[in-house]
Every structure is written in structure tokens, then in C-alpha cells.
N, C-alpha and C. Protein backbone atom coordinates (compact mmCIF):
# COMPACT_ATOMS: atom_id res chain seq x y z
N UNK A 1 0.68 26.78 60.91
CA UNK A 1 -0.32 26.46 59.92
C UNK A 1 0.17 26.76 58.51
N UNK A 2 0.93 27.94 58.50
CA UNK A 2 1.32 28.17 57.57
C UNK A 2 2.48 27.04 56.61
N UNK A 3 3.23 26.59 57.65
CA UNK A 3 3.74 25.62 56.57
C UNK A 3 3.83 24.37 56.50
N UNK A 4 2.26 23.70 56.87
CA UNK A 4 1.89 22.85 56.45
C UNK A 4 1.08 23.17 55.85
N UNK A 5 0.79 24.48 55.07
CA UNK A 5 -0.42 24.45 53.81
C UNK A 5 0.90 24.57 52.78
N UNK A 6 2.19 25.11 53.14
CA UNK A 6 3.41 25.14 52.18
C UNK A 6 3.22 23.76 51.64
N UNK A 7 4.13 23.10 52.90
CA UNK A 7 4.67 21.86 52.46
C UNK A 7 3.54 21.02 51.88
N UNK A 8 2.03 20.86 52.34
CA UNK A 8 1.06 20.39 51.19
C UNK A 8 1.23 20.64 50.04
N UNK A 9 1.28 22.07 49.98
CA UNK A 9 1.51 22.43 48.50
C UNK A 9 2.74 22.24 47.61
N UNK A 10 3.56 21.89 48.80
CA UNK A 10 4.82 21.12 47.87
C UNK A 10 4.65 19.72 47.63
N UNK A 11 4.18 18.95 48.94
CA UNK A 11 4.10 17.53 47.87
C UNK A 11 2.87 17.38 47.03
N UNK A 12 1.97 18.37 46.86
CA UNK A 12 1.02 18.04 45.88
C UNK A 12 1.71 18.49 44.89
N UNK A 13 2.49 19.38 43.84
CA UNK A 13 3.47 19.59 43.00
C UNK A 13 4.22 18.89 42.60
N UNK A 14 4.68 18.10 43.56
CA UNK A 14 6.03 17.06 43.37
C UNK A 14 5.44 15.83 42.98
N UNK A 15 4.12 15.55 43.54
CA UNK A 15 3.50 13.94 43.06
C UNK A 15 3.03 14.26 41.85
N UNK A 16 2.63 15.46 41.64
CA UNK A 16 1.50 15.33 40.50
C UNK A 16 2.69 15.47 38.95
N UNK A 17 3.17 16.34 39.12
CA UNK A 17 3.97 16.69 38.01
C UNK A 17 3.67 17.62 37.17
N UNK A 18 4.06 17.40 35.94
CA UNK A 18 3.45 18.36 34.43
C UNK A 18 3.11 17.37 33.87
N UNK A 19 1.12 17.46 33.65
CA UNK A 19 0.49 16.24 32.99
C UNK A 19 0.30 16.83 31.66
N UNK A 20 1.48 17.76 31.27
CA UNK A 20 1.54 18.05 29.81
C UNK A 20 2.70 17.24 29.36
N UNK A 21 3.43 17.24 30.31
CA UNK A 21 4.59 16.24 29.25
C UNK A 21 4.46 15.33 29.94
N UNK A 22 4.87 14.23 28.80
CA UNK A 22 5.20 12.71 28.39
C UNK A 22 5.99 12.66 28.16
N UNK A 23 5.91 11.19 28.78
CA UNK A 23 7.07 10.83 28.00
C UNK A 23 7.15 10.27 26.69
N UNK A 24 8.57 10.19 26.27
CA UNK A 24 8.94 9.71 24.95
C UNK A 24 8.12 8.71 24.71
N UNK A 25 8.29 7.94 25.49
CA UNK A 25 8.00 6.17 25.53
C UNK A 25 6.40 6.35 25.26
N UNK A 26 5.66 7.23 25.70
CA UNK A 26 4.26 7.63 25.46
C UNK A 26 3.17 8.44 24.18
N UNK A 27 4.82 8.90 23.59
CA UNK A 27 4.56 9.25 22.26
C UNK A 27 4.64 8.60 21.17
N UNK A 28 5.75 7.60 21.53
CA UNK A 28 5.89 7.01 20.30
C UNK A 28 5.05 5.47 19.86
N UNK A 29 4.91 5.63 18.56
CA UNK A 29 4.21 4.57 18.55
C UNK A 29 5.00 3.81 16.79
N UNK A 30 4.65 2.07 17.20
CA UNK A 30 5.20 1.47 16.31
C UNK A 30 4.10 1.19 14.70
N UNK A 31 5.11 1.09 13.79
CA UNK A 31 4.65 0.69 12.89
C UNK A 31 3.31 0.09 12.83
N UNK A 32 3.40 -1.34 13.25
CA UNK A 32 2.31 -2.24 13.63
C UNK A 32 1.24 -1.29 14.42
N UNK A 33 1.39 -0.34 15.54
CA UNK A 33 0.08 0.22 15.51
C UNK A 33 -0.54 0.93 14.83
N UNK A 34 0.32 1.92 14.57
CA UNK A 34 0.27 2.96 13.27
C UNK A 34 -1.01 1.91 12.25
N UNK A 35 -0.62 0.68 11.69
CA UNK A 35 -1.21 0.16 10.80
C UNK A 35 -2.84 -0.32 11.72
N UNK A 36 -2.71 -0.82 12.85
CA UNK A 36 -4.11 -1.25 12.99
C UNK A 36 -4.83 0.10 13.63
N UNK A 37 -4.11 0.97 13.90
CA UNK A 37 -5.63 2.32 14.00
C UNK A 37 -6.01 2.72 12.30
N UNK A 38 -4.77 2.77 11.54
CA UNK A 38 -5.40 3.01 9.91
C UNK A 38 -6.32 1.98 9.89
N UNK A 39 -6.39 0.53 10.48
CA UNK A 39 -7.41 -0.62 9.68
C UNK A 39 -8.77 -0.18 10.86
N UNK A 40 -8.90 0.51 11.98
CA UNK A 40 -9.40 0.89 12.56
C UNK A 40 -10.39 1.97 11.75
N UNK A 41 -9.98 2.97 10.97
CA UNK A 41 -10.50 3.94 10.64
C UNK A 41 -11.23 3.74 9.21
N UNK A 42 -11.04 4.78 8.75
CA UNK A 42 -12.47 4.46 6.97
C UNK A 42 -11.66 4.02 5.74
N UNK A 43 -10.38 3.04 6.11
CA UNK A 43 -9.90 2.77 4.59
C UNK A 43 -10.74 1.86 4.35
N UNK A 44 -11.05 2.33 2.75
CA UNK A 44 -11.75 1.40 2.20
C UNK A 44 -10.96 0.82 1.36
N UNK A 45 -9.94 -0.16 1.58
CA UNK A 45 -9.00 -0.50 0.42
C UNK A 45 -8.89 -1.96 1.86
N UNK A 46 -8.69 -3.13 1.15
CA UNK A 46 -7.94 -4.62 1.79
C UNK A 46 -7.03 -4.39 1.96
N UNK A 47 -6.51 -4.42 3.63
CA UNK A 47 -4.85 -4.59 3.96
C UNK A 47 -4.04 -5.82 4.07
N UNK A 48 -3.36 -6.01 3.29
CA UNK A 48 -3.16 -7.68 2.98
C UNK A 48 -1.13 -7.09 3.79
N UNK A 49 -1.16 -8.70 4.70
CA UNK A 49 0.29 -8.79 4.94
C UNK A 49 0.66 -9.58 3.30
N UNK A 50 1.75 -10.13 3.21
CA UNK A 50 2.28 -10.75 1.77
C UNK A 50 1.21 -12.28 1.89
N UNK A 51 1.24 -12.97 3.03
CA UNK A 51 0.48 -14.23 3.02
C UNK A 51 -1.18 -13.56 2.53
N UNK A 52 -1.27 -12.77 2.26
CA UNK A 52 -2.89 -12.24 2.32
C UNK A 52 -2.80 -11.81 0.76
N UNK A 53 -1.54 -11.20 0.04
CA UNK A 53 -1.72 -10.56 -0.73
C UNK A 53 -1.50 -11.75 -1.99
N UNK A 54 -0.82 -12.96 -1.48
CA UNK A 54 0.16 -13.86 -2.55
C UNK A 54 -1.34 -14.69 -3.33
N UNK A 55 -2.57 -14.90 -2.68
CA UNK A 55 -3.72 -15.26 -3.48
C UNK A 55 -3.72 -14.80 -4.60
N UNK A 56 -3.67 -13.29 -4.87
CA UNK A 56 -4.23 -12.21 -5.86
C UNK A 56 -2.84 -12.03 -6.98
N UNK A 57 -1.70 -13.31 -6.63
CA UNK A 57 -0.87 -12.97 -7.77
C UNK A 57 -0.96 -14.67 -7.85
N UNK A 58 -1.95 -15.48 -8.16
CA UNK A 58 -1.75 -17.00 -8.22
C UNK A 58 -3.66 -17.04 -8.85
N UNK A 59 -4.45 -16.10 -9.11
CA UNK A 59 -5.71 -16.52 -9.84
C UNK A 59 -5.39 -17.53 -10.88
N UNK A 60 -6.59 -18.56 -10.71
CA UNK A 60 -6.72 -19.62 -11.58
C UNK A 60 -8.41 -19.45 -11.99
N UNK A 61 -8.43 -17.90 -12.21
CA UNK A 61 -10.14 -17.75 -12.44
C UNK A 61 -10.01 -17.81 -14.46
N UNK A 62 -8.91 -18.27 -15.12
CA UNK A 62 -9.47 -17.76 -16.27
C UNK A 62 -9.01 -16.41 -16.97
N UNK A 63 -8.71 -15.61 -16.49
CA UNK A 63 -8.31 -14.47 -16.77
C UNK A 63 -6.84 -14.00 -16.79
N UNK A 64 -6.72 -12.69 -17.55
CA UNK A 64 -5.59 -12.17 -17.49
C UNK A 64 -5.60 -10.98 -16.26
N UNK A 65 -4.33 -11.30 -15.59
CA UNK A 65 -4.22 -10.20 -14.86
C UNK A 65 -3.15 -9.48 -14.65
N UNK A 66 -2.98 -8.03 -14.06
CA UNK A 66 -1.92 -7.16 -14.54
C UNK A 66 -2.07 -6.80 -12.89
N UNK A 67 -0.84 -7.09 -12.23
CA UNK A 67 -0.93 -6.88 -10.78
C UNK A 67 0.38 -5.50 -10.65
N UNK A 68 -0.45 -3.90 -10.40
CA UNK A 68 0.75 -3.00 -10.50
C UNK A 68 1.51 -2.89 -8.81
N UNK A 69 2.35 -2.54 -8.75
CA UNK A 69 3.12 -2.30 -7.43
C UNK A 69 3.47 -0.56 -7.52
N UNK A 70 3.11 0.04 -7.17
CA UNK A 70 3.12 1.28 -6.61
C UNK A 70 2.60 2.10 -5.55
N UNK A 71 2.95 3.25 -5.23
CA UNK A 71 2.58 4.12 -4.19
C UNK A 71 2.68 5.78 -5.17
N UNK A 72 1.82 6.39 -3.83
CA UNK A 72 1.67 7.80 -4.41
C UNK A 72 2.76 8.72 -4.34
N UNK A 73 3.87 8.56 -3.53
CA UNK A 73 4.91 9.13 -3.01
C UNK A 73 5.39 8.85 -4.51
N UNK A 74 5.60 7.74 -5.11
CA UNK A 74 5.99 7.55 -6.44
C UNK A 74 5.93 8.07 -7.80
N UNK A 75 6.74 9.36 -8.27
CA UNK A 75 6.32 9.91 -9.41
C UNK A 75 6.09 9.18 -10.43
N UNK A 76 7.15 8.36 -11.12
CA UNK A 76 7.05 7.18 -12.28
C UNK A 76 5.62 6.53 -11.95
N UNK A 77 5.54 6.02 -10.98
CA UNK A 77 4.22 5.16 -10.49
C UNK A 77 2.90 5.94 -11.15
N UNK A 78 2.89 7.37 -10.29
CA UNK A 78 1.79 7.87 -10.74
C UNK A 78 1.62 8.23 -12.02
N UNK A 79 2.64 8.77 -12.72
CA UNK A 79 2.89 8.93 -14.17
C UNK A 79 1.90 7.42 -15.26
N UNK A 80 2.49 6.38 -14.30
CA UNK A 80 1.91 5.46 -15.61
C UNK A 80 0.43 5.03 -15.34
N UNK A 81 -0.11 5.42 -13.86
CA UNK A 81 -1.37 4.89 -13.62
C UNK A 81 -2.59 5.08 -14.89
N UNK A 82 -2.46 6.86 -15.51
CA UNK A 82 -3.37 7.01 -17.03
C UNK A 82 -3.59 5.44 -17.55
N UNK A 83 -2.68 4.90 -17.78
CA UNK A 83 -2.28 4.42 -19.00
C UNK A 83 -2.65 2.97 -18.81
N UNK A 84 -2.37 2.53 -17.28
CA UNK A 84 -3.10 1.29 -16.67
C UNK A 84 -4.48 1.58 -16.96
N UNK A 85 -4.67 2.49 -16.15
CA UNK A 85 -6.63 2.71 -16.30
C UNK A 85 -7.23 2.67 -17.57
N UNK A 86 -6.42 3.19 -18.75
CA UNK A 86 -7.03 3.40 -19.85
C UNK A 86 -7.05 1.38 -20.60
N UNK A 87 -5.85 1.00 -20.55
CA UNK A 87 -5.56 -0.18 -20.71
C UNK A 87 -6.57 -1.10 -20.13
N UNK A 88 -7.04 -0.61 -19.13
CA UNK A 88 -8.02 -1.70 -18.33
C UNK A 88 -9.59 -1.46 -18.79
N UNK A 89 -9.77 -0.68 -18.91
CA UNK A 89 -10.77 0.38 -19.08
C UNK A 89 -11.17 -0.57 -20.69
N UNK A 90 -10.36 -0.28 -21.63
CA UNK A 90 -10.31 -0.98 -22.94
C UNK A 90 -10.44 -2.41 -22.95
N UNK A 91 -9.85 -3.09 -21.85
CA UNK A 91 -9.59 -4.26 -21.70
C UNK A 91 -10.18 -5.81 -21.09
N UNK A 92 -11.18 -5.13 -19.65
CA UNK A 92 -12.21 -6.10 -19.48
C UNK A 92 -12.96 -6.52 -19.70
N UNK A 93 -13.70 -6.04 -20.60
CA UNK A 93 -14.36 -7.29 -21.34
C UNK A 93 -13.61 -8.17 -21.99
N UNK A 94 -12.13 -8.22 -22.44
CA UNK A 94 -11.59 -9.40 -22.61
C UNK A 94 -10.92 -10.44 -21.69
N UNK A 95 -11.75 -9.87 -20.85
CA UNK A 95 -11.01 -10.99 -19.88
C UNK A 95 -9.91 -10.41 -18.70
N UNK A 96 -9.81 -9.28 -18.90
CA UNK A 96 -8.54 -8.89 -18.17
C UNK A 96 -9.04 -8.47 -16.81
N UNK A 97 -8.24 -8.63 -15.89
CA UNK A 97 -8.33 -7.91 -14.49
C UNK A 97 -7.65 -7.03 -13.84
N UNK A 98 -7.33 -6.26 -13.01
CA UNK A 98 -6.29 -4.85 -12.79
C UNK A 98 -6.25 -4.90 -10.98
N UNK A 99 -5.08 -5.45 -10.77
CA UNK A 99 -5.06 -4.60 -9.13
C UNK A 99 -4.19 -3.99 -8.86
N UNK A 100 -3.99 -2.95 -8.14
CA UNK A 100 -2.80 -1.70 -8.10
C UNK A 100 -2.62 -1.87 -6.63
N UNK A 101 -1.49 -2.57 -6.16
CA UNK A 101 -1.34 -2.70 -4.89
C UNK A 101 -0.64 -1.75 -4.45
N UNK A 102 -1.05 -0.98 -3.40
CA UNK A 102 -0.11 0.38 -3.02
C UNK A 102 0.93 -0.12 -1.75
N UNK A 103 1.95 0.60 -2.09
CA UNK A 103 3.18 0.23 -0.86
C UNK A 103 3.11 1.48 -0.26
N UNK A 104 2.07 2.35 -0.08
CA UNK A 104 2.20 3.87 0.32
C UNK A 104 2.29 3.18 1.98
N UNK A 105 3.15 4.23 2.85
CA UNK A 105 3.06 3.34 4.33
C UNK A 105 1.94 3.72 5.00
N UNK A 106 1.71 3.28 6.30
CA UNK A 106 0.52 3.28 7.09
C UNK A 106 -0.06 4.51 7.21
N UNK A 107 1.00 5.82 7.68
CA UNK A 107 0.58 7.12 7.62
C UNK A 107 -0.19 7.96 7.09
N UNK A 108 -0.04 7.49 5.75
CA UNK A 108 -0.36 8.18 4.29
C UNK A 108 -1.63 7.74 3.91
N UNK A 109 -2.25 6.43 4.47
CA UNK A 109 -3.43 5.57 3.64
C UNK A 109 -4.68 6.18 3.56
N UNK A 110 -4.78 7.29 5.25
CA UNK A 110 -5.73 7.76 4.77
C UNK A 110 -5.89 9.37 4.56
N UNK A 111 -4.55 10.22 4.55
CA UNK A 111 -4.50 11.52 3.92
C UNK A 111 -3.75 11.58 2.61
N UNK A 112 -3.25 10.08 2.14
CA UNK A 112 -2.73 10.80 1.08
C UNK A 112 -3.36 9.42 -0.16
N UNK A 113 -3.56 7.92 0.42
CA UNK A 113 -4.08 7.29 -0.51
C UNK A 113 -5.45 7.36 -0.91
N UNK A 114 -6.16 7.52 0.17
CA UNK A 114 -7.64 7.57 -0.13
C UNK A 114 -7.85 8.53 -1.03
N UNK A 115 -7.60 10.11 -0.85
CA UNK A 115 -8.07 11.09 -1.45
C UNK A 115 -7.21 10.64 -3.01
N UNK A 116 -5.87 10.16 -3.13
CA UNK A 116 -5.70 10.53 -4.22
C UNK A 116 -6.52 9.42 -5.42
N UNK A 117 -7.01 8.38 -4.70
CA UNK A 117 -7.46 7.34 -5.66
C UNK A 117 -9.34 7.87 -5.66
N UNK A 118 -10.30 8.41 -4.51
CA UNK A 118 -10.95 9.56 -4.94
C UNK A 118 -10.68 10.45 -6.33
N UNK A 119 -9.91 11.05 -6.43
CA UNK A 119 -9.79 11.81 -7.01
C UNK A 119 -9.09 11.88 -8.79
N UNK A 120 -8.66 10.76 -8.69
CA UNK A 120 -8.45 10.25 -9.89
C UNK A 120 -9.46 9.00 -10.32
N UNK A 121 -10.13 8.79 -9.70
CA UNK A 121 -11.19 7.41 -9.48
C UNK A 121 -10.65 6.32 -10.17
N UNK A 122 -9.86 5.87 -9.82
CA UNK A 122 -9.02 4.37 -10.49
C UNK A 122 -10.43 3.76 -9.74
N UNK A 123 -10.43 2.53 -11.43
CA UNK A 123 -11.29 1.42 -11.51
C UNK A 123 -10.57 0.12 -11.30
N UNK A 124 -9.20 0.45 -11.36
CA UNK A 124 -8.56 -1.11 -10.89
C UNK A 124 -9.06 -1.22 -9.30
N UNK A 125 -8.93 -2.56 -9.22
CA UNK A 125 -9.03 -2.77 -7.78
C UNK A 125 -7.68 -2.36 -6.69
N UNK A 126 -7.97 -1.93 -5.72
CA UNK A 126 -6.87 -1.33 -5.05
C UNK A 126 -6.61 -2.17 -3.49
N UNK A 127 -5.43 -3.11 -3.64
CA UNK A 127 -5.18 -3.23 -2.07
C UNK A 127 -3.84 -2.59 -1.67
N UNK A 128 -3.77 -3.07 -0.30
CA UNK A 128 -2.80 -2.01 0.41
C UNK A 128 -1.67 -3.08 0.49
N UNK A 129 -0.47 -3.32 0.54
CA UNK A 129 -0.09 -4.37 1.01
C UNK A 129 1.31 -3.81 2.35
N UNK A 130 0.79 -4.32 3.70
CA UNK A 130 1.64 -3.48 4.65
C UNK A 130 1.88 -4.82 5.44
N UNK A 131 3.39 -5.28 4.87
CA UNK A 131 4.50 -6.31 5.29
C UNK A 131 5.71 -5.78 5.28
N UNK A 132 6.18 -5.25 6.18
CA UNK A 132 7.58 -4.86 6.24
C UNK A 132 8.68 -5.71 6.38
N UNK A 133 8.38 -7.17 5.91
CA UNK A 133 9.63 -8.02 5.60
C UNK A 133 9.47 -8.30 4.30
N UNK A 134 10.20 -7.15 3.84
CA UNK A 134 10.21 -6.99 2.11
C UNK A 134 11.44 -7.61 1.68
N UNK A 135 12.30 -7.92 2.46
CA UNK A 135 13.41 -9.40 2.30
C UNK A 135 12.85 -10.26 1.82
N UNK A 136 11.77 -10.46 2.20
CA UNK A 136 11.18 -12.11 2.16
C UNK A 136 10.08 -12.33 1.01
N UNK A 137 9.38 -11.31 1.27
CA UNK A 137 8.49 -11.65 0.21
C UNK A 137 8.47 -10.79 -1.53
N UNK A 138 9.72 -9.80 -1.79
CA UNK A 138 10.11 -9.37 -2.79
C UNK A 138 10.66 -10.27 -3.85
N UNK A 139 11.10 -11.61 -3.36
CA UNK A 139 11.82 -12.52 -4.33
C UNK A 139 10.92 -13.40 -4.57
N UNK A 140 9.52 -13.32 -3.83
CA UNK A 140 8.74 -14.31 -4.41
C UNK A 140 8.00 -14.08 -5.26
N UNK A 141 7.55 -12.74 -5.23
CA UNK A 141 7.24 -12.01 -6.36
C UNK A 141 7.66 -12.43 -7.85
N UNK A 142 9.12 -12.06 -7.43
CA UNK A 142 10.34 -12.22 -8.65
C UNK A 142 11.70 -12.43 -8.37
N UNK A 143 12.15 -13.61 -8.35
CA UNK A 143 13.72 -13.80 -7.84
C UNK A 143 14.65 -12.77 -8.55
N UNK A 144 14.49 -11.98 -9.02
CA UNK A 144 15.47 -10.97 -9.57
C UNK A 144 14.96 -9.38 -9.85
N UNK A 145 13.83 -9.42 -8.94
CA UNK A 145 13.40 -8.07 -8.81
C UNK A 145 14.03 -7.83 -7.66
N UNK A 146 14.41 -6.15 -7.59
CA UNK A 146 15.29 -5.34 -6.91
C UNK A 146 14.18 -4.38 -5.32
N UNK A 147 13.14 -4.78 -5.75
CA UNK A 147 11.89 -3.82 -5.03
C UNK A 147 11.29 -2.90 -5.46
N UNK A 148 12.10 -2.42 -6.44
CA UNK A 148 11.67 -0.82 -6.81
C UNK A 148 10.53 -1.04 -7.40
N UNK A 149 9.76 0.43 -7.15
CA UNK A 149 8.80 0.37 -8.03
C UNK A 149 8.87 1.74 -8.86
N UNK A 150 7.53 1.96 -10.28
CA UNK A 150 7.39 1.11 -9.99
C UNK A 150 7.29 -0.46 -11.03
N UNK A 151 6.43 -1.65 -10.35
CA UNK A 151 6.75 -2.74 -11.20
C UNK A 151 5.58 -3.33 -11.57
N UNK A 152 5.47 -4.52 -12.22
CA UNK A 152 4.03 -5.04 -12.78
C UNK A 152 4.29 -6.59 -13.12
N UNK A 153 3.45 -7.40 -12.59
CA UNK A 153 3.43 -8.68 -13.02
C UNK A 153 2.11 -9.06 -13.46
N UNK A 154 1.66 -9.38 -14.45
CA UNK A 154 0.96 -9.74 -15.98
C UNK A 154 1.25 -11.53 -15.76
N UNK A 155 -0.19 -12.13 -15.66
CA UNK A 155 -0.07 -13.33 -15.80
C UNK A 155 -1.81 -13.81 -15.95
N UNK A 156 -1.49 -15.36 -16.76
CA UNK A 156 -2.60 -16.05 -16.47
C UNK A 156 -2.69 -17.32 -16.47
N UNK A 157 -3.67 -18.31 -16.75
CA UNK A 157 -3.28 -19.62 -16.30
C UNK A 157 -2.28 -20.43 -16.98
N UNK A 158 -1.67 -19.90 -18.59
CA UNK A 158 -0.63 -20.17 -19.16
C UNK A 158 0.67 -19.34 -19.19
N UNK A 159 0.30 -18.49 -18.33
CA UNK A 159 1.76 -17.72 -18.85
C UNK A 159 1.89 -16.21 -17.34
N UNK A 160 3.16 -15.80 -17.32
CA UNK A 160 3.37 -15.07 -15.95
C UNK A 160 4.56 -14.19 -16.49
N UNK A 161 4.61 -13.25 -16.16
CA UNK A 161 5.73 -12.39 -16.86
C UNK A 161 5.76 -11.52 -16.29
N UNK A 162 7.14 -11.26 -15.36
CA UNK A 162 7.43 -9.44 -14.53
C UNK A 162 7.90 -8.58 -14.60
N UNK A 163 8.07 -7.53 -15.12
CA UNK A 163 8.27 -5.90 -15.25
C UNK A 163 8.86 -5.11 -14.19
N UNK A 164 10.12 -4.93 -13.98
CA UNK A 164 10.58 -4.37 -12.93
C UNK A 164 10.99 -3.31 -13.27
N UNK A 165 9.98 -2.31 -14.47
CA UNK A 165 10.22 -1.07 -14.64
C UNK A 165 8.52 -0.59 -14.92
N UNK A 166 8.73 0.77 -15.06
CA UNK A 166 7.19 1.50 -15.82
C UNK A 166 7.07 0.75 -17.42
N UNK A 167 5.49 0.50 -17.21
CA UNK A 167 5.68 0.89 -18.42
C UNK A 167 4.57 1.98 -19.39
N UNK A 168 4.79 1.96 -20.78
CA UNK A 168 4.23 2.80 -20.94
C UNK A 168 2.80 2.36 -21.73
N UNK A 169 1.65 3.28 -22.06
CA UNK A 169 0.60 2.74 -22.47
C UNK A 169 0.73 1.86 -23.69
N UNK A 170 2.06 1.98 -24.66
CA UNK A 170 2.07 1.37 -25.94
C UNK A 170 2.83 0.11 -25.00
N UNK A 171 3.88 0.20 -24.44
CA UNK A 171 3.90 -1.04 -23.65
C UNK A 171 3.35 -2.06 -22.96
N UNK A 172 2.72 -1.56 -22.47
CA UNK A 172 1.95 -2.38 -21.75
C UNK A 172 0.62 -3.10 -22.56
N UNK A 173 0.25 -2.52 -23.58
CA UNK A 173 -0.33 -3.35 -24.62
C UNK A 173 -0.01 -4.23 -25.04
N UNK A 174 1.37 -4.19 -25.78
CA UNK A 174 1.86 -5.12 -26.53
C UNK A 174 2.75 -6.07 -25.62
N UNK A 175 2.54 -5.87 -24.19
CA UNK A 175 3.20 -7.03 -23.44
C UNK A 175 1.54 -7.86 -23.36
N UNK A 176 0.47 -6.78 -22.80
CA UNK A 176 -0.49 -7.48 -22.71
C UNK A 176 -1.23 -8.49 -23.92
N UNK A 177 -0.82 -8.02 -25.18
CA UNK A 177 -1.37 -8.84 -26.02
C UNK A 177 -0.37 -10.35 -25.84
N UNK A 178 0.23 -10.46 -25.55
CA UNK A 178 1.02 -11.80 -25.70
C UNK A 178 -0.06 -12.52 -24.46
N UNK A 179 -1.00 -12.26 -23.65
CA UNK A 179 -1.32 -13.24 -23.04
C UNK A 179 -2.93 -13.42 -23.54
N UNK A 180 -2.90 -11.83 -24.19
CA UNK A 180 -4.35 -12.51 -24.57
C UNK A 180 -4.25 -13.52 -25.93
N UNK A 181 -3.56 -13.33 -26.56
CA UNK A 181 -3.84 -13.89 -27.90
C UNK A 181 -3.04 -15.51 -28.04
């Protein structure tokens, strides 16, 4: 009797295993999901692939618009956001419009983008843009932009102009006045 309560107790050990470990293959998870449990959860920001995002750099509403490319990981980026907000802030009632598209990755959107745009309360509009074939859609942007950010493209129904550096609040005025005036 005795060792068939053993040997039970050996193949119940041997089938069952350690249902503490996993495997690798069970931990890991891809990009693409990573992104739809973030669209799953409380971002409140539009996750645009590039076909989603390329509308919001082609308005034919009339207006001027200043489309920024940055993330929070980005010191320069965050450095010039003041200066957008204040610029915009000054600026819509003439017509102008502001979207700050963040390249922060999927991870971050909702411990590190949400709180930080909370907390600085940017009034530009904010989408996310999570396309990782940045081959493809970086040159359509701008055939001679490099990716970096961060960058800014300023356009309206006469005129389009891209910035593949910061700029600064006196800058970005006097680029912006060339479309209002």
C-alpha cells in the first residue's frame, strides 16, 4: 500500500509541475499587444498607426497648424513644450491649431504620458502615434528628416514648412508669423 500512495505521489508531482514557473514563451509579450491592452485601458489620448495619423498633417479646415513630434523620455522635447503652449495659448484665436503627437512607446502611455500631460495640463491636442515602421512613414512626413525629435511641421492651406530641430519660443513665432500673415 505503501508504494502505491509513493508512486501516486510521484506521478502527481511529475504531471503537475511548478505552476509558478513559465515559461519564457508565456511571459513575453509583443509590441502589438503591449499596445492594444494600453488601448484597452484609460488612455485618453487617439492612437493613430501613420495611416490614422497622416489626416491631422493634410487639414484643409482654414487654419494654421503646428504639428509637434515628441515624447517625454525627450529632454529637448520637454524643454520646448512651455513655449508651444504659451505660443498656442496666444495664438488661437488667430486661427491656429496645436497637436503634440507623442512617440513615447506603448509602456510608458499610461505611467509616464498620461500623468505627465495631467500635470503640466497641455491644451494642445495630444495623439499617440504607435507605428513602428518608422522607415516608411518618417519620409513622408519630410523626405529629409532624420526622425529625431524633437521636430515640428507648421502648415496651412498655402504653405507647409518642417523643423527637424527644437525650437525656441522667439522661434517659433517668427516661423509662425510667416503663415499667418
Amino acid at each position: 500500500m505503501q508504494r502505491l500512495h509513493l508512486l501516486f505521489l510521484l506521478s502527481l508531482l511529475v504531471s503537475c509541475g511548478n505552476p509558478s514557473k513559465k515559461k519564457a514563451s508565456d511571459t513575453v509579450t509583443t509590441a502589438t499587444e503591449e499596445a492594444n491592452r494600453a488601448k484597452e485601458t484609460a488612455i485618453p489620448f487617439p492612437i493613430h498607426n501613420f495611416d490614422g495619423l497622416e489626416p491631422l498633417l493634410h487639414n484643409t479646415d482654414g487654419k494654421t497648424h503646428i504639428v509637434n513630434f515628441w515624447a517625454t523620455w525627450c529632454k529637448p522635447c520637454v524643454a520646448e513644450l512651455p513655449d508651444f503652449e504659451k505660443t498656442f495659448a496666444e495664438q488661437k484665436e488667430n486661427g491656429v491649431a496645436m497637436t503634440l503627437v507623442s512617440l513615447d512607446m506603448p509602456s510608458m502611455w499610461e505611467k509616464r504620458l498620461v500623468p505627465f500631460v495631467k500635470k503640466h495640463a497641455l491644451q494642445g491636442e495630444v495623439v499617440i502615434l504607435d507605428d513602428p515602421k518608422m522607415n516608411d512613414w518618417i519620409p513622408k512626413i519630410d523626405a529629409d528628416w532624420d526622425g529625431g525629435i524633437p521636430a515640428t511641421l507648421i502648415y496651412n492651406q498655402n504653405r507647409r514648412q518642417f523643423y527637424p530641430h527644437g525650437l525656441s519660443y522667439e522661434e517659433l513665432n517668427t516661423e509662425l508669423q510667416k503663415f499667418l500673415n
